[in-house]
C-alpha atoms as a PDB file:
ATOM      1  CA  UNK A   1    -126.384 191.193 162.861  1.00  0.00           C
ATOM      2  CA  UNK A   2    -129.725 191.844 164.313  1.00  0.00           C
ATOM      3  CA  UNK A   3    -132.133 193.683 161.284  1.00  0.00           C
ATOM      4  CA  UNK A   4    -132.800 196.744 164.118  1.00  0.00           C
ATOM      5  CA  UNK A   5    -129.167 197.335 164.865  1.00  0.00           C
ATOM      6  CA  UNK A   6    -128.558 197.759 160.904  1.00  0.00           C
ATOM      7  CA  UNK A   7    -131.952 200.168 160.380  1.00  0.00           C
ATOM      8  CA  UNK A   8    -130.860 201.944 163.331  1.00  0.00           C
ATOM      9  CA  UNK A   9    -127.009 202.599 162.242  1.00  0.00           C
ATOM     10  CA  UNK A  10    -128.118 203.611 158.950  1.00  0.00           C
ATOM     11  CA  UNK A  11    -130.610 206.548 160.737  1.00  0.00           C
ATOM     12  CA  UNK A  12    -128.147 207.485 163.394  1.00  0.00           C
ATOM     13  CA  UNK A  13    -125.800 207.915 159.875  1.00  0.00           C
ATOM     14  CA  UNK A  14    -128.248 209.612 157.713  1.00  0.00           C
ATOM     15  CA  UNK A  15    -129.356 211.809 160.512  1.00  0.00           C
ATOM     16  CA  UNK A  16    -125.102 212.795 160.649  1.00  0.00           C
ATOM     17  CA  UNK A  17    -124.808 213.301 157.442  1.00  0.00           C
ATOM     18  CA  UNK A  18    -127.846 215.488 157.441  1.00  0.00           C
ATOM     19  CA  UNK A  19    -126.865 217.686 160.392  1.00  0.00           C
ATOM     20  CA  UNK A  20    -123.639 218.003 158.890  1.00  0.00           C
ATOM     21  CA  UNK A  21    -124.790 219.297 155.959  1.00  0.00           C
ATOM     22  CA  UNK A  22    -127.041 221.747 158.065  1.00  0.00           C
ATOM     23  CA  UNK A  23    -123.599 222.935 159.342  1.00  0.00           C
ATOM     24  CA  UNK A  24    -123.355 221.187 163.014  1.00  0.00           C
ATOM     25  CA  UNK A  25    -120.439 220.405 164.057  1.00  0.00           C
ATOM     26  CA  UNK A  26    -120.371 216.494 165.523  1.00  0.00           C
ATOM     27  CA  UNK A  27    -118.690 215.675 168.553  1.00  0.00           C
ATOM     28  CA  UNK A  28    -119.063 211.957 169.535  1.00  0.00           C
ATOM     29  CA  UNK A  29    -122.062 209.536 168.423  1.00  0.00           C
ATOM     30  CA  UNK A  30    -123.341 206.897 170.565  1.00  0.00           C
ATOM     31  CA  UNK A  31    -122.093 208.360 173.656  1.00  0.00           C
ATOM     32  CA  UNK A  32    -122.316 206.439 176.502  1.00  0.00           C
ATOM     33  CA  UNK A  33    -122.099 206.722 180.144  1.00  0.00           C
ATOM     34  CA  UNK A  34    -123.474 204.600 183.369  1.00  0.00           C
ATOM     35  CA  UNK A  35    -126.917 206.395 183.178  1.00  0.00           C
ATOM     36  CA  UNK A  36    -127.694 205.995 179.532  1.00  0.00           C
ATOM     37  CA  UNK A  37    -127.262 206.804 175.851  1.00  0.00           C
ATOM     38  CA  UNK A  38    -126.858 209.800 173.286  1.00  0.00           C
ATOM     39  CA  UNK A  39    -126.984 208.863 169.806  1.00  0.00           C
ATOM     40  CA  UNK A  40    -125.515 212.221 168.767  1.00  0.00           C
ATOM     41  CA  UNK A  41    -123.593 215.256 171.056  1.00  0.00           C
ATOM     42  CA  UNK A  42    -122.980 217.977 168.226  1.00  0.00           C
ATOM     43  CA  UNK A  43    -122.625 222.356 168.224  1.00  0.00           C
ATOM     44  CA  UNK A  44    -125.180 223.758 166.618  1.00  0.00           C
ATOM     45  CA  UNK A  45    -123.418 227.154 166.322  1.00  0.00           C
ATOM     46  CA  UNK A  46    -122.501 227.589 169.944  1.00  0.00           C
ATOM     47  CA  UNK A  47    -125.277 225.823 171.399  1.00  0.00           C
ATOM     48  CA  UNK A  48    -124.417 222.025 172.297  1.00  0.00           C
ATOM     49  CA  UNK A  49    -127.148 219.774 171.088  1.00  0.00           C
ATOM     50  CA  UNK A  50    -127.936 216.486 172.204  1.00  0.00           C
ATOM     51  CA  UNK A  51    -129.643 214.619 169.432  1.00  0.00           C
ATOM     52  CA  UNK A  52    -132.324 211.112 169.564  1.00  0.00           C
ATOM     53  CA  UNK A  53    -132.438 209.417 166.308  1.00  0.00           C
ATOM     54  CA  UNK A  54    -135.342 207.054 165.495  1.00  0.00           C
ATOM     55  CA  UNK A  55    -135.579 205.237 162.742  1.00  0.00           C
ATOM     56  CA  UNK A  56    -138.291 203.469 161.501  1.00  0.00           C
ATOM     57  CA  UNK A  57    -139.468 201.088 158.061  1.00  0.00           C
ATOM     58  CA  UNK A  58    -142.638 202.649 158.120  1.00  0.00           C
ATOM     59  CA  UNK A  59    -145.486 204.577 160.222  1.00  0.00           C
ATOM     60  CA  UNK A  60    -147.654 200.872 161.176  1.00  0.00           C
ATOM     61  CA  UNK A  61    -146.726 201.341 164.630  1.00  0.00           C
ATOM     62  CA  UNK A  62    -146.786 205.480 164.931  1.00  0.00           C
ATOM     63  CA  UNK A  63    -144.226 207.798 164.334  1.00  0.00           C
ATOM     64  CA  UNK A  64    -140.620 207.568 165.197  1.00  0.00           C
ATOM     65  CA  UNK A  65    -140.378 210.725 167.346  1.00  0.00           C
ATOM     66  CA  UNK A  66    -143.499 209.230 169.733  1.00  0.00           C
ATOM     67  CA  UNK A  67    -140.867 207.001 171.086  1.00  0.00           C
ATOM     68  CA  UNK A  68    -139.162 209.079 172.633  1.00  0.00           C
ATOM     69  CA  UNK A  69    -140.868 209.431 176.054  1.00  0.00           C
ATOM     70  CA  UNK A  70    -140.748 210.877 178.692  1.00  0.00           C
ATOM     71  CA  UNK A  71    -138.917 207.958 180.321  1.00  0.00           C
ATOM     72  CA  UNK A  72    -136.559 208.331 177.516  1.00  0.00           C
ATOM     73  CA  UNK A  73    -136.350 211.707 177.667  1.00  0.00           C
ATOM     74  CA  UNK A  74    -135.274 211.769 181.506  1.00  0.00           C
ATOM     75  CA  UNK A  75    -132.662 208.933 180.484  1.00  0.00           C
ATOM     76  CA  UNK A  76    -131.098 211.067 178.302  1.00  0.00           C
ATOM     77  CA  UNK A  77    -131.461 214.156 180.480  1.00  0.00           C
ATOM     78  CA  UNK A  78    -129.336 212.364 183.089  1.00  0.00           C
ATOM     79  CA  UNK A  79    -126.913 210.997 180.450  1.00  0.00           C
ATOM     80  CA  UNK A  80    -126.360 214.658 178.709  1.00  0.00           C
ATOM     81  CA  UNK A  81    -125.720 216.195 182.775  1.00  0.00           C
ATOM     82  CA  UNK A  82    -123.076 213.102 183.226  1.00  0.00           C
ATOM     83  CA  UNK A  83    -121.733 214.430 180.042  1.00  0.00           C
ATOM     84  CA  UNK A  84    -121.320 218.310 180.621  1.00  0.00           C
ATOM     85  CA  UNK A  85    -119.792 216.993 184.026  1.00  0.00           C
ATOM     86  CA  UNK A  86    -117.525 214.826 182.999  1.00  0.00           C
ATOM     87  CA  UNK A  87    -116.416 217.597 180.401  1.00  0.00           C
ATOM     88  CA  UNK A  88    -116.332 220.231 182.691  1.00  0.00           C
ATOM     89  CA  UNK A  89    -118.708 222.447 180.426  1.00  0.00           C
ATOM     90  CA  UNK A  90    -120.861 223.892 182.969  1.00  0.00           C
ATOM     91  CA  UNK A  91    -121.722 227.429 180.979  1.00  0.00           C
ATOM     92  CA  UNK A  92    -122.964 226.058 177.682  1.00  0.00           C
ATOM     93  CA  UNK A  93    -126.455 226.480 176.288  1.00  0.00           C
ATOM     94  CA  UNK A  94    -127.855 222.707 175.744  1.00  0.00           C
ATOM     95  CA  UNK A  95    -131.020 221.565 173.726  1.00  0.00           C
ATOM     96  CA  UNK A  96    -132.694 218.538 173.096  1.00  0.00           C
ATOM     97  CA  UNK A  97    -133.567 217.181 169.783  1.00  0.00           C
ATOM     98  CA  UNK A  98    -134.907 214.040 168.123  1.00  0.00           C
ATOM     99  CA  UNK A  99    -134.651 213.201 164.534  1.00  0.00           C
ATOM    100  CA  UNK A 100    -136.931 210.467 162.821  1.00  0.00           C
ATOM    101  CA  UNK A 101    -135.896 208.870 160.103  1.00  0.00           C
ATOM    102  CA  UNK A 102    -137.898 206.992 157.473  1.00  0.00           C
ATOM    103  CA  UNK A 103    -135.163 205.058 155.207  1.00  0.00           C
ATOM    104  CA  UNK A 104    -137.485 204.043 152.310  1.00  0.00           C
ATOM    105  CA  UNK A 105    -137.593 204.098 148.377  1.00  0.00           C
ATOM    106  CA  UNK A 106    -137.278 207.998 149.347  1.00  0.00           C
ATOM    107  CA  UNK A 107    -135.215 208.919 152.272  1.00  0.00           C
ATOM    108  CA  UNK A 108    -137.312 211.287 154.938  1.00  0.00           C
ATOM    109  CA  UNK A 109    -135.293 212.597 157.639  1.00  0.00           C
ATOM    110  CA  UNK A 110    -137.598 214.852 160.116  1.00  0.00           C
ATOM    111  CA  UNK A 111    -136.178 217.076 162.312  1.00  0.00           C
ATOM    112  CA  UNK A 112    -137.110 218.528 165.887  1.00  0.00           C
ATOM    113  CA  UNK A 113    -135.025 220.952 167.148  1.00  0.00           C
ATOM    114  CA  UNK A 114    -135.721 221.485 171.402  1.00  0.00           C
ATOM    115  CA  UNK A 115    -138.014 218.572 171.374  1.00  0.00           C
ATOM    116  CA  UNK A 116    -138.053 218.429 174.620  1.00  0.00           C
ATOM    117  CA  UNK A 117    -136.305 220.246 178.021  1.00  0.00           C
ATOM    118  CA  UNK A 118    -134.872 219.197 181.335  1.00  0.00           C
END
């Protein structure tokens, strides 16, 4: 299996068990639909968050959260709206966050909660 595929399962699963231990409840990882990709579609309390994991080796090439532009960001914009349609949840507070994570000698997991907005 492709080294990239393996770095980026073991974020998407640190960043799980990291929100999970912040107390958010996870509803599906990798969801996805005809427009795109969520890695992560959790409650935060009673606001629905749609969560962007990058994971990254190291900082050579910038940080993992600067990937996530706004190209991406519309992507997964669309992909969250095809979501709360297709689960009829049209009176839920959303937000957008992206998590970095650094999987090295010490794990850093980075968190940024409404990293971006529709």
């Amino acid at each position: 299996m492709n080294r990239h595929i393996n770095t980026g399962r073991m974020g998407e699963s640190l960043a799980i068990e990291y929100l999970t231990d912040k107390g958010y409840v996870i509803l599906e990882t990798n969801y996805r639909n005809r427009i795109g990709e969520v890695d992560i579609i959790a409650y935060d309390k009673d606001v629905l968050v749609f969560v962007e994991v990058k994971t990254r080796l190291g900082t050579n090439y910038g940080y993992a959260f600067e990937s996530v532009d706004s190209r991406k960001q519309k992507k997964i914009a669309n992909a969250s709206l095809m979501y709360l349609q297709k689960n009829r949840m049209s009176d839920v507070q959303v937000r957008y966050d992206v998590i970095e994570v650094y999987p090295m000698e010490e794990v850093r997991v980075n968190h940024f909660e409404n990293a971006f907005s529709l």
